[in-house]
N, C-alpha and C. Protein backbone atom coordinates (compact mmCIF):
# COMPACT_ATOMS: atom_id res chain seq x y z
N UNK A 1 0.84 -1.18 0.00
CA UNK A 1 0.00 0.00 0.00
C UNK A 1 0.88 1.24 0.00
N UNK A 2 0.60 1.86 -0.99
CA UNK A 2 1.36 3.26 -0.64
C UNK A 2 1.15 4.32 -0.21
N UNK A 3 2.14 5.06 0.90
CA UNK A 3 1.30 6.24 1.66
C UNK A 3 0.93 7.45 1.16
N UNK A 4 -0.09 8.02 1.59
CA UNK A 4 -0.87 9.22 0.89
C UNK A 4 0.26 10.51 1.83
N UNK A 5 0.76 11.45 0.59
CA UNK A 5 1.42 12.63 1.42
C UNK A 5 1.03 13.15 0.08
N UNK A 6 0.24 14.59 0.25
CA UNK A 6 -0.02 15.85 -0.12
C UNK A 6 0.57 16.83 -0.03
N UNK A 7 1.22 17.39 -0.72
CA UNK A 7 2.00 19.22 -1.07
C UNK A 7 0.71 19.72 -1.02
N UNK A 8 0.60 21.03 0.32
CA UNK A 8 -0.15 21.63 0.35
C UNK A 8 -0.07 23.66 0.65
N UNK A 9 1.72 23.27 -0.22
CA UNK A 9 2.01 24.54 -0.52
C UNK A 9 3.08 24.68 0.47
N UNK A 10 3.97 26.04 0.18
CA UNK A 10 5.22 26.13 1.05
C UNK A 10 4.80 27.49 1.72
N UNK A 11 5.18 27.78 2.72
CA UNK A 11 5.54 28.74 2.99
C UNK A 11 7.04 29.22 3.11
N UNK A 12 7.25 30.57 2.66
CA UNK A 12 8.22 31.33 2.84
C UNK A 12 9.03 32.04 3.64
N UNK A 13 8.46 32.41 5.05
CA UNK A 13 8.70 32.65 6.21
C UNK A 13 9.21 31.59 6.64
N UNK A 14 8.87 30.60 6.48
CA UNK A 14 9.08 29.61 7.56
C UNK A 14 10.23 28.32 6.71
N UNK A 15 9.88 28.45 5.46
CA UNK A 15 11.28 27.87 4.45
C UNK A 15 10.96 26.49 4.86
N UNK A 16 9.65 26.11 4.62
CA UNK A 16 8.65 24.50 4.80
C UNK A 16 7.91 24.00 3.59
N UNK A 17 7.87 23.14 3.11
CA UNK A 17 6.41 22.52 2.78
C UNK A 17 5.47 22.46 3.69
N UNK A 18 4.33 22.63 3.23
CA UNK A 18 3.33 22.01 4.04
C UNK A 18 2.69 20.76 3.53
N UNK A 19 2.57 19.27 4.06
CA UNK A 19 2.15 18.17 4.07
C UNK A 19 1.36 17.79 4.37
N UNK A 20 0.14 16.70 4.13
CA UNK A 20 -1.00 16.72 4.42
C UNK A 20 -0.57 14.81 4.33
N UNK A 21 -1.22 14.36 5.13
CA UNK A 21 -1.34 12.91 5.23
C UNK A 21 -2.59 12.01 6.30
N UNK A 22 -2.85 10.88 6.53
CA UNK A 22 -3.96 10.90 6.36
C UNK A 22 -4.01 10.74 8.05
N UNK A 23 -3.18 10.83 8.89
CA UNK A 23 -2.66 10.98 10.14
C UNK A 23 -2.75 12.99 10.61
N UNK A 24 -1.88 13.67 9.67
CA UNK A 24 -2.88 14.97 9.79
C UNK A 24 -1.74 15.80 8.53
N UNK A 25 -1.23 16.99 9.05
CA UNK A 25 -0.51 17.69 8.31
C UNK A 25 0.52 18.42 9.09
N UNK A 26 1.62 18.57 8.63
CA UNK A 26 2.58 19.01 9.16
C UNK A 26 3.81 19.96 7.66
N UNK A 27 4.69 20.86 8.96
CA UNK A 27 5.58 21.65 7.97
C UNK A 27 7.02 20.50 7.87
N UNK A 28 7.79 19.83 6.68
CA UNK A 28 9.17 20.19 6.46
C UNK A 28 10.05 20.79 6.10
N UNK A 29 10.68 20.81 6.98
CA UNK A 29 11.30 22.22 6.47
C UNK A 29 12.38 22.01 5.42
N UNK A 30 12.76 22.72 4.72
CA UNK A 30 13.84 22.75 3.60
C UNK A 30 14.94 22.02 3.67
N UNK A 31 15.68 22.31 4.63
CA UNK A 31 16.95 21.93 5.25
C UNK A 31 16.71 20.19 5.16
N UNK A 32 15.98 19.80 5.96
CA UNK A 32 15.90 18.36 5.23
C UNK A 32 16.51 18.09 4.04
N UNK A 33 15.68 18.49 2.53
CA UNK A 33 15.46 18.46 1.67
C UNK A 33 16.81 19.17 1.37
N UNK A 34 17.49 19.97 0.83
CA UNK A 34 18.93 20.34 0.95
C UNK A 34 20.12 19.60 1.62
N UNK A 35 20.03 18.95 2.15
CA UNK A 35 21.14 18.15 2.75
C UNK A 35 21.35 17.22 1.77
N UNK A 36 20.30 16.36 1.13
CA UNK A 36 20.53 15.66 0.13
C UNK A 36 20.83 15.80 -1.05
N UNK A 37 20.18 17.52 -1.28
CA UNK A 37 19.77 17.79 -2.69
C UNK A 37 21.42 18.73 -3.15
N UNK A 38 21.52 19.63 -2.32
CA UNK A 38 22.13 21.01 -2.68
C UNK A 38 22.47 21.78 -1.08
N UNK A 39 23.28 20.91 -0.42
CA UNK A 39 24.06 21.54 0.56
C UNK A 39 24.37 23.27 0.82
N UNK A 40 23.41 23.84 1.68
CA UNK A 40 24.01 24.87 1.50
C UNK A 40 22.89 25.70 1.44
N UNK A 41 21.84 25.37 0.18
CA UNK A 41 21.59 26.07 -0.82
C UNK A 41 19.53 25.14 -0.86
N UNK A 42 18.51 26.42 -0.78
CA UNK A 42 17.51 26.27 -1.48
C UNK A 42 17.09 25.25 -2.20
N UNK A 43 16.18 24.34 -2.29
CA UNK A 43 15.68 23.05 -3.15
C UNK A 43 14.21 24.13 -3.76
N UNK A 44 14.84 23.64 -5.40
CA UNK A 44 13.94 24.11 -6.39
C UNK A 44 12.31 23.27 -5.95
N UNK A 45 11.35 23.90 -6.62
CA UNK A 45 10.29 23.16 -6.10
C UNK A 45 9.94 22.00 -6.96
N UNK A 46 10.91 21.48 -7.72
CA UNK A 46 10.42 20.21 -8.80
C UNK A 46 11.41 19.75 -7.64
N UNK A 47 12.71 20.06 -7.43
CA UNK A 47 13.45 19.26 -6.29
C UNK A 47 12.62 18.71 -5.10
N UNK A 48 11.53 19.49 -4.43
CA UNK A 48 11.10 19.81 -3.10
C UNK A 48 10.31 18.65 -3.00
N UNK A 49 9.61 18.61 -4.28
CA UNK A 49 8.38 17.65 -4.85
C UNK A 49 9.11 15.93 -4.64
N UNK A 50 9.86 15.97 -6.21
CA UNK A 50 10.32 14.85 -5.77
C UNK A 50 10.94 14.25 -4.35
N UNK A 51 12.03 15.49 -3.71
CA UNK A 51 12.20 14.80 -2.62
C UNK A 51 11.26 13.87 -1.31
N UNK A 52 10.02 15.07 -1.77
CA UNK A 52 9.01 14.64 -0.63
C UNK A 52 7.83 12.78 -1.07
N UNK A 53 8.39 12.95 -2.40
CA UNK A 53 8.11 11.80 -3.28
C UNK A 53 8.48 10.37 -2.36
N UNK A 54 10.05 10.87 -2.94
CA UNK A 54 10.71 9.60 -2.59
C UNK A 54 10.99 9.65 -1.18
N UNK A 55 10.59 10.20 0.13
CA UNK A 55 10.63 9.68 1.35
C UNK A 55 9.41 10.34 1.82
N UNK A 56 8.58 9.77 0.99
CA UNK A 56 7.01 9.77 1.60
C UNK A 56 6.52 8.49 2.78
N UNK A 57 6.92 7.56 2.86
CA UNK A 57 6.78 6.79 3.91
C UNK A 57 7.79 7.10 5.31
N UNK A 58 8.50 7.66 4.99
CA UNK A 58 9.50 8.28 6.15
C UNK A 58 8.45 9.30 7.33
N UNK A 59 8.32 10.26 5.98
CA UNK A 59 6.95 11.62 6.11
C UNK A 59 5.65 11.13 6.80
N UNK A 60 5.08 9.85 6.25
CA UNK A 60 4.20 9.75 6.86
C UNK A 60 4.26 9.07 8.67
N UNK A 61 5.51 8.25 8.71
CA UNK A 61 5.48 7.95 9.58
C UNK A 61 6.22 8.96 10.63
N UNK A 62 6.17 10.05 10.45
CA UNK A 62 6.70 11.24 10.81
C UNK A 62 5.92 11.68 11.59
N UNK A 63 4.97 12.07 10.55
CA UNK A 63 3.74 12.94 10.85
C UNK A 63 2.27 11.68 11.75
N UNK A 64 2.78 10.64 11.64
CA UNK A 64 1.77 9.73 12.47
C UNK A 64 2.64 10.06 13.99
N UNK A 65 4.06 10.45 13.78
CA UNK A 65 4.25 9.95 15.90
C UNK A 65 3.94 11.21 15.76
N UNK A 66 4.63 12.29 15.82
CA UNK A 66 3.97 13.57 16.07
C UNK A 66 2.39 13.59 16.47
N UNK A 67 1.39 13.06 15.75
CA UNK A 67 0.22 13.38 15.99
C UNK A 67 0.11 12.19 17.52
N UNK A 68 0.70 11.54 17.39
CA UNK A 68 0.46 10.38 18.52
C UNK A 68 1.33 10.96 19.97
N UNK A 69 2.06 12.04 19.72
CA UNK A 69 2.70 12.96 21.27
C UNK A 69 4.19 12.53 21.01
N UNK A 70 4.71 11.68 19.83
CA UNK A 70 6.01 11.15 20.45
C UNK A 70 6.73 11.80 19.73
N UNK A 71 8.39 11.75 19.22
CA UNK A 71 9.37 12.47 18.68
C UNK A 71 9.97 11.46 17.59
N UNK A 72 9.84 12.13 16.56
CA UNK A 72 10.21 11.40 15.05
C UNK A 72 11.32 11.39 15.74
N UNK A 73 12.14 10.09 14.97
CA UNK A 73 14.22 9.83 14.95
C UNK A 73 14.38 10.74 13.86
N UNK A 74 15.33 11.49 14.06
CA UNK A 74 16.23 12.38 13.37
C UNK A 74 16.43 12.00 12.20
N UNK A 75 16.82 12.65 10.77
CA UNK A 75 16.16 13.91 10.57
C UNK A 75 15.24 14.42 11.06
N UNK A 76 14.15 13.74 10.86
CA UNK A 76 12.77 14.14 10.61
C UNK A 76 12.21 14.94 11.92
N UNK A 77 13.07 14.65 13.51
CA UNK A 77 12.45 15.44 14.10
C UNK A 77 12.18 16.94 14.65
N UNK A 78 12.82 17.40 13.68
CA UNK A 78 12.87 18.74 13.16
C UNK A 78 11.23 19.21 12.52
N UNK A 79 10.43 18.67 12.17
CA UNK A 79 9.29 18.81 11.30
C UNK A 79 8.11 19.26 12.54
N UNK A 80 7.59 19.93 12.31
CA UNK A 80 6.16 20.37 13.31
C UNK A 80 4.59 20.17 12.83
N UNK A 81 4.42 19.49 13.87
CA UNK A 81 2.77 19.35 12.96
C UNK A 81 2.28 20.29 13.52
N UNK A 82 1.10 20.87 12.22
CA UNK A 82 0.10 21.65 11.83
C UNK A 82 -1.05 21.69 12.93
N UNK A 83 -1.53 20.25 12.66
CA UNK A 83 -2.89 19.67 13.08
C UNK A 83 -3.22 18.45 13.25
N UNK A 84 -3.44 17.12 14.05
CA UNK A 84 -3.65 16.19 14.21
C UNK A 84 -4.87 15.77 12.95
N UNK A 85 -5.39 14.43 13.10
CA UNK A 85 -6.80 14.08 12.50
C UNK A 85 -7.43 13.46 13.53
């Protein structure tokens, strides 16, 4: 089964995606996404996309402990949820 993660736009202030999954929605932030992509440096948003592509099961199980009170393992626990479901 593959997990449902939604781009639900970035914000700029905050230098995030916003993610939507079926656990709830939450921001990642860039820096994630740059470590892999372009050290240093901004991930284009075809970059941002795919990245969030290919570690969409990471994401979701991200955004499931978060909503459940606990602390993603690193990277990921850098990410803040939005809103539970």
């Amino acid at each position: 089964m593959t997990a449902r993660v939604e781009v639900r736009g970035r914000d700029v202030a905050r230098e995030a995606y916003r993610i939507e999954t079926d656990a709830g929605r939450a921001w990642v932030p860039e820096c994630l996404m740059a470590q892999a992509l372009r050290p240093g440096g901004r991930p284009s948003h075809q970059d941002a996309y795919e990245w969030i592509a290919a570690h969409r099961q990471a994401l979701v199980r991200a955004v499931t402990q978060l909503a459940c009170g606990a602390t993603p393992r690193p990277p990921y626990d850098i990410m803040t949820l939005i809103e539970a479901r």
